[in-house]
C-alpha atoms as a PDB file:
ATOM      1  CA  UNK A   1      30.616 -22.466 115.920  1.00  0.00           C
ATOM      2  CA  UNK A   2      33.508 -24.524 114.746  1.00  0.00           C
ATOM      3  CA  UNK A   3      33.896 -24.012 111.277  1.00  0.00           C
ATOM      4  CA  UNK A   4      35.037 -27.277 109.100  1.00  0.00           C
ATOM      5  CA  UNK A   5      39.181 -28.156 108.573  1.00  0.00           C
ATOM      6  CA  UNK A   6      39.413 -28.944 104.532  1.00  0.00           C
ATOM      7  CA  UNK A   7      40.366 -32.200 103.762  1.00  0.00           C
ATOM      8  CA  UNK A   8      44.060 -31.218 102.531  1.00  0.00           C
ATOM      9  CA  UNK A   9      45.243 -29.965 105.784  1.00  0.00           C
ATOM     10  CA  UNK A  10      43.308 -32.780 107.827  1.00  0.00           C
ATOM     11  CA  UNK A  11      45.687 -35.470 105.750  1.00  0.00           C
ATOM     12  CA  UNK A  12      48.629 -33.325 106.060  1.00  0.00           C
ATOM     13  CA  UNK A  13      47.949 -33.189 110.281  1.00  0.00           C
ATOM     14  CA  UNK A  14      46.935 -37.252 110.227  1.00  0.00           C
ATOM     15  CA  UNK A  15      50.205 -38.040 108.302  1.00  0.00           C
ATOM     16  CA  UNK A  16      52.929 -36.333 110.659  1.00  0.00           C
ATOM     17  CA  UNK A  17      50.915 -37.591 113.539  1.00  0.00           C
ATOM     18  CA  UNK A  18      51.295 -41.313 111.934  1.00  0.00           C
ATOM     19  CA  UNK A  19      55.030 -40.802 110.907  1.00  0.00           C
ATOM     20  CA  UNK A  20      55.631 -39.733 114.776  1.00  0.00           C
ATOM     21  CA  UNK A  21      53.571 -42.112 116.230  1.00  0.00           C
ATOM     22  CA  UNK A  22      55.568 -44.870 114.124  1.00  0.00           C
ATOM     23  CA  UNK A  23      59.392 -43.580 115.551  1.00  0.00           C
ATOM     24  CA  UNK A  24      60.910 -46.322 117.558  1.00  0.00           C
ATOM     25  CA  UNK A  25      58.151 -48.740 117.816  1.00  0.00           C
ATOM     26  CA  UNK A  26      58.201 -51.125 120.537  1.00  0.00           C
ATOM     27  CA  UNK A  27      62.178 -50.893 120.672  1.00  0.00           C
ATOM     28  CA  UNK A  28      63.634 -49.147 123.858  1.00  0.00           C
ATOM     29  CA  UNK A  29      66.034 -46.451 123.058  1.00  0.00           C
ATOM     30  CA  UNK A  30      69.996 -47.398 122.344  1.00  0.00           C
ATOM     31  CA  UNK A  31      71.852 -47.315 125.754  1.00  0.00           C
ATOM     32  CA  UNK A  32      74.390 -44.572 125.698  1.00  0.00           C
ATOM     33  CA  UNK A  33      77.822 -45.581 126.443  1.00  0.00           C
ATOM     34  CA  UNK A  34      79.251 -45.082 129.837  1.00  0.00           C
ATOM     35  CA  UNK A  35      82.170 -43.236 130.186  1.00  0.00           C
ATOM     36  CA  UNK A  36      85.268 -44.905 131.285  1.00  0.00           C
ATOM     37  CA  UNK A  37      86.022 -45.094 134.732  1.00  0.00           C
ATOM     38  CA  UNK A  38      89.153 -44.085 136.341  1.00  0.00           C
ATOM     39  CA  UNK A  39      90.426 -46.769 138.345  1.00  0.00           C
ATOM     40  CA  UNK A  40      89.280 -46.399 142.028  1.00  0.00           C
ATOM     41  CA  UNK A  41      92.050 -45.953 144.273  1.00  0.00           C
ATOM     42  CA  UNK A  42      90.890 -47.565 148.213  1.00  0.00           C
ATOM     43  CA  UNK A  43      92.568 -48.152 151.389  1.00  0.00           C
ATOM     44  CA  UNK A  44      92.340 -50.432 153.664  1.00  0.00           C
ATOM     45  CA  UNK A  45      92.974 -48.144 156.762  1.00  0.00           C
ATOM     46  CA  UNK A  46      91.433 -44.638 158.008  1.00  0.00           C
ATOM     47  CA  UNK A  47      93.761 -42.151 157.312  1.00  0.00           C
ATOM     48  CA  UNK A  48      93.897 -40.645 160.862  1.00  0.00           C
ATOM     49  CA  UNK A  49      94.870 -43.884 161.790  1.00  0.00           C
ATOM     50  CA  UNK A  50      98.194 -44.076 159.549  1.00  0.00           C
ATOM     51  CA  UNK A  51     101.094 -42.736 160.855  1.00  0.00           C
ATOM     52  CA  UNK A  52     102.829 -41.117 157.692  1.00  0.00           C
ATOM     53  CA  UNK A  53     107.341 -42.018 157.122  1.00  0.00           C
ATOM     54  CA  UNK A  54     108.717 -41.866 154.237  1.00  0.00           C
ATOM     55  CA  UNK A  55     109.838 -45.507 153.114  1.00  0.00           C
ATOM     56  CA  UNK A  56     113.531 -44.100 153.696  1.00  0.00           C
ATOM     57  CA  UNK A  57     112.629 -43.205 157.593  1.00  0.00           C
ATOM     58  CA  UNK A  58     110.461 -46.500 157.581  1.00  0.00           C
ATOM     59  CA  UNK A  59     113.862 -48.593 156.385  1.00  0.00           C
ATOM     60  CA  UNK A  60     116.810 -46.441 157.715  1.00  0.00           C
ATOM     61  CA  UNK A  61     117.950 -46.320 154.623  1.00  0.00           C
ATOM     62  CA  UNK A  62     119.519 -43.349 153.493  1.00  0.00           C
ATOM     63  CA  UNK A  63     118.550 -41.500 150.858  1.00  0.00           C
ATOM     64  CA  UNK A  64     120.566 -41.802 147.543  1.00  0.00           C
ATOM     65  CA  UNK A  65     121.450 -38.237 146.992  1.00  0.00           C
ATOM     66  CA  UNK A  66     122.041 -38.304 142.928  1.00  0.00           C
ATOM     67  CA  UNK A  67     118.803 -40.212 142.581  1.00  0.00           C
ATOM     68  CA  UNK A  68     116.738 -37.103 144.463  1.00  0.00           C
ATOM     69  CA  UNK A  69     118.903 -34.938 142.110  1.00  0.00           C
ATOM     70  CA  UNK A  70     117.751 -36.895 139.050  1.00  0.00           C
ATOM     71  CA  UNK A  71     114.343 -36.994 141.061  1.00  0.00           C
ATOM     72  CA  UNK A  72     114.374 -33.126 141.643  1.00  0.00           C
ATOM     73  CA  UNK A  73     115.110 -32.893 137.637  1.00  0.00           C
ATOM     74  CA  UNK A  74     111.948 -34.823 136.387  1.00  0.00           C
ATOM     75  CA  UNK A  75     110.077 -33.017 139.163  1.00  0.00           C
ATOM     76  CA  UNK A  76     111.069 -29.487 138.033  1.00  0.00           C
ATOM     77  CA  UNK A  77     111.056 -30.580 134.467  1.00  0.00           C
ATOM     78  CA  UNK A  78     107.225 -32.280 134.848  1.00  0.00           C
ATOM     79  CA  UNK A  79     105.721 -30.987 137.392  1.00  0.00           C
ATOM     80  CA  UNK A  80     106.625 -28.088 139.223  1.00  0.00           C
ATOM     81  CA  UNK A  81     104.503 -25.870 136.856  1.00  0.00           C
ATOM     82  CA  UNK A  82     101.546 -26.995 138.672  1.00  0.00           C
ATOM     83  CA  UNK A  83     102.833 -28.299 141.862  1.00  0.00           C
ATOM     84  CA  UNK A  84     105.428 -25.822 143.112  1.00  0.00           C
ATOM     85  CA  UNK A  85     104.823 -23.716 146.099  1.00  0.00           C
ATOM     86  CA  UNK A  86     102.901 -20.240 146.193  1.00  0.00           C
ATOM     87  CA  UNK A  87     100.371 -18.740 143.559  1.00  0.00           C
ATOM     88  CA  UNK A  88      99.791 -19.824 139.972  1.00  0.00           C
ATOM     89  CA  UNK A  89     100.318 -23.472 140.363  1.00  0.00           C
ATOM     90  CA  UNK A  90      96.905 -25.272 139.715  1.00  0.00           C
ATOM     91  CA  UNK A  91      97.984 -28.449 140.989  1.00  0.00           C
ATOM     92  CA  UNK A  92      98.206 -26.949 144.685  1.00  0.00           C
ATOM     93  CA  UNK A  93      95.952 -24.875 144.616  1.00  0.00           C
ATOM     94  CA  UNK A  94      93.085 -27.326 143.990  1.00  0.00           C
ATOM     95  CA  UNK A  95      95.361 -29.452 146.631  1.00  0.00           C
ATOM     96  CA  UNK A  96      95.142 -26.593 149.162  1.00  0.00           C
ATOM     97  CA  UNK A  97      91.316 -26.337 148.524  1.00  0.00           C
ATOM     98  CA  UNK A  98      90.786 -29.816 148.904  1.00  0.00           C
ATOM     99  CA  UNK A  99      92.669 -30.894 151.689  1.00  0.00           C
ATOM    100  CA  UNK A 100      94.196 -28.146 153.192  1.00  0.00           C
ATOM    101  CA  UNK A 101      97.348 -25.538 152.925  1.00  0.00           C
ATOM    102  CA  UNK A 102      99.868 -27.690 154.915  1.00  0.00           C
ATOM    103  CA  UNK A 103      99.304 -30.637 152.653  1.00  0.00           C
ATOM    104  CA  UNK A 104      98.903 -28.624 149.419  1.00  0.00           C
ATOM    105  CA  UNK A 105     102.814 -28.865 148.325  1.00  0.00           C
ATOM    106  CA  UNK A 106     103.952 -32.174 147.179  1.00  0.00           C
ATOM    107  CA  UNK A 107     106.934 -32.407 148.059  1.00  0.00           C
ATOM    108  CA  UNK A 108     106.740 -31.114 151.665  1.00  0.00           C
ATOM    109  CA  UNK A 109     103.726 -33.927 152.310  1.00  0.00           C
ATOM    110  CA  UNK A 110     104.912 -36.555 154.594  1.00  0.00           C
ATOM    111  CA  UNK A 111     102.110 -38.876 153.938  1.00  0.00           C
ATOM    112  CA  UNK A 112     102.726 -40.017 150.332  1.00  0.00           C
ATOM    113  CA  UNK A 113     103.757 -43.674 149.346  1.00  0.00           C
ATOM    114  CA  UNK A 114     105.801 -44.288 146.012  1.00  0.00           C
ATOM    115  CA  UNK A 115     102.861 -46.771 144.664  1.00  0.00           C
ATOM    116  CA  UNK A 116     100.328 -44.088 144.988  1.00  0.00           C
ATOM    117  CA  UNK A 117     102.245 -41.436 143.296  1.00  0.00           C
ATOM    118  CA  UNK A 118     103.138 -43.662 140.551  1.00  0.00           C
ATOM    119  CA  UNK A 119      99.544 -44.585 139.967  1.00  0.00           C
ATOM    120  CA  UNK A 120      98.088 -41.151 139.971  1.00  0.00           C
ATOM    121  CA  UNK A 121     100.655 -39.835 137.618  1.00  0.00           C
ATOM    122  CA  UNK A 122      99.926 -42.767 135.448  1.00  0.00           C
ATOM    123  CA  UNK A 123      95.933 -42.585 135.534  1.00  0.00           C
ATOM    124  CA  UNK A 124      96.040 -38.927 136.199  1.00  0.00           C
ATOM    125  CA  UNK A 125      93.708 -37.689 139.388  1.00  0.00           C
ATOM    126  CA  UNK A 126      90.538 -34.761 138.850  1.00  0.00           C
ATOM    127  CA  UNK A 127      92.279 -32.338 136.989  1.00  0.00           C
ATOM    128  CA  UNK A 128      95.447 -33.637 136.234  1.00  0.00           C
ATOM    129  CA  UNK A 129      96.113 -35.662 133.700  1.00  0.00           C
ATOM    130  CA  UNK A 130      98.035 -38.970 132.794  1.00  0.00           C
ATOM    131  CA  UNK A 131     101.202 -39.373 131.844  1.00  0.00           C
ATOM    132  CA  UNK A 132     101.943 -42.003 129.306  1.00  0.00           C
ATOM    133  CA  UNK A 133     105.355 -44.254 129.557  1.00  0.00           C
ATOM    134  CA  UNK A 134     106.307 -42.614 126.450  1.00  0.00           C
ATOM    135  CA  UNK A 135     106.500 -39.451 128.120  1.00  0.00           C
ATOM    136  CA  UNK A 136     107.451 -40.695 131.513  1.00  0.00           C
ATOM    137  CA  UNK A 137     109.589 -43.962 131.275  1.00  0.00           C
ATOM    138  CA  UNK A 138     108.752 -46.394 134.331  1.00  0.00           C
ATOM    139  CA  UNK A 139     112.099 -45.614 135.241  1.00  0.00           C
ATOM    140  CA  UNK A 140     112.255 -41.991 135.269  1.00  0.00           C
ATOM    141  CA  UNK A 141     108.295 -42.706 137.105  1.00  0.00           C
ATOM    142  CA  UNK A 142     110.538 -44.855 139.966  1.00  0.00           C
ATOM    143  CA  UNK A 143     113.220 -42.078 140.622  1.00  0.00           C
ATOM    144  CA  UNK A 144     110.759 -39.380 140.506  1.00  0.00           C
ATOM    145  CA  UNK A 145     108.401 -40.869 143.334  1.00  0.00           C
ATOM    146  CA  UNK A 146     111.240 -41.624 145.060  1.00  0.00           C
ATOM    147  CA  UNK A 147     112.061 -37.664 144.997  1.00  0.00           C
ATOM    148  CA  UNK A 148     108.397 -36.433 145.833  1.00  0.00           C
ATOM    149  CA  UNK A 149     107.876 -39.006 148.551  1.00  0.00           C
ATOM    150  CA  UNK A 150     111.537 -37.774 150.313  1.00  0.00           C
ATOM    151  CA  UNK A 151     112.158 -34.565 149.479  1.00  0.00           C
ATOM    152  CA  UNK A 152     110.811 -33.321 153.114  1.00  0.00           C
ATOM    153  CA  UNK A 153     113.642 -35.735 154.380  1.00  0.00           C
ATOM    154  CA  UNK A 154     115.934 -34.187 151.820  1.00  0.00           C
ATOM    155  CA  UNK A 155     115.188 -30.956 152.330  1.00  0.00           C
ATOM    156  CA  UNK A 156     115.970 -31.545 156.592  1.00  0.00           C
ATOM    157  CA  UNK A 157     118.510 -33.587 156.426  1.00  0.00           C
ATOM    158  CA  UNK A 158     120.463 -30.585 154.022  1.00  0.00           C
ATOM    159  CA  UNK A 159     119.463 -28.053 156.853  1.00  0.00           C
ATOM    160  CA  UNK A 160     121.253 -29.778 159.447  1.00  0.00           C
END
């Protein structure tokens, strides 16, 4: 047999029920704010089907040798840390895992273009981050992609 609830608890049960039951009304919940987006970078062709050169190669231009010194500079000083050659550097090591070994070290990777370096040290890519013009000047941003997207040329065209 049940035995009877006294009145005091029965209005203390029927009054948090009633405050609950009154939270948010008919009202739907405030939307949460999206994070923001990093831009999407696309391309217009498969990669298999582009045929990397280095906009030096692609011009026959030659390549301005104190600018890939001033390049090399702003590489060592900026990024080398993570994107240097060998173990310890986070930036090619996630690159390695990724894509793969051969393309892990920037600036032996035939297949980058100046715009796209530019825009991923700019917006920053996974774990790397941005770099604002107040730490990297567009200038300093132009000789520096310059560097990363010829030093392979560099590098050969000292070793001949």
């Amino acid at each position: 047999m049940l035995r009877p609830v006294k009145s005091k608890w029965m209005s203390i049960i029927a009054a948090f029920a009633f405050t609950l039951g009154g939270c948010g009304g008919d009202e739907p919940p405030p939307a949460a704010p999206e994070p923001p987006m990093a831009p999407k970078v696309t391309t217009t062709m498969a990669p298999a089907a582009v045929e990397a050169v280095s906009p030096a190669a692609a011009t026959g231009a030659a390549i301005d040798p104190v600018a890939q010194e001033q390049g090399r500079g702003i590489y060592v000083h900026y990024c080398a840390d993570c994107h240097d050659a060998g173990e310890g550097h986070p930036g090619t090591m996630r690159l390695a895992a990724r894509l793969d070994a051969g393309n892990a070290v920037l600036t032996t990777r035939a297949d980058l273009a100046p715009e796209y370096v530019k825009l991923i040290v700019r917006n920053g890519l996974g774990m790397m981050p941005a770099f604002r013009p107040s730490e990297v000047t567009d200038a300093e941003l132009d000789v520096l992609a310059g560097y990363v997207v010829n030093a392979n040329d560099t590098a050969s065209n000292t070793a001949k």
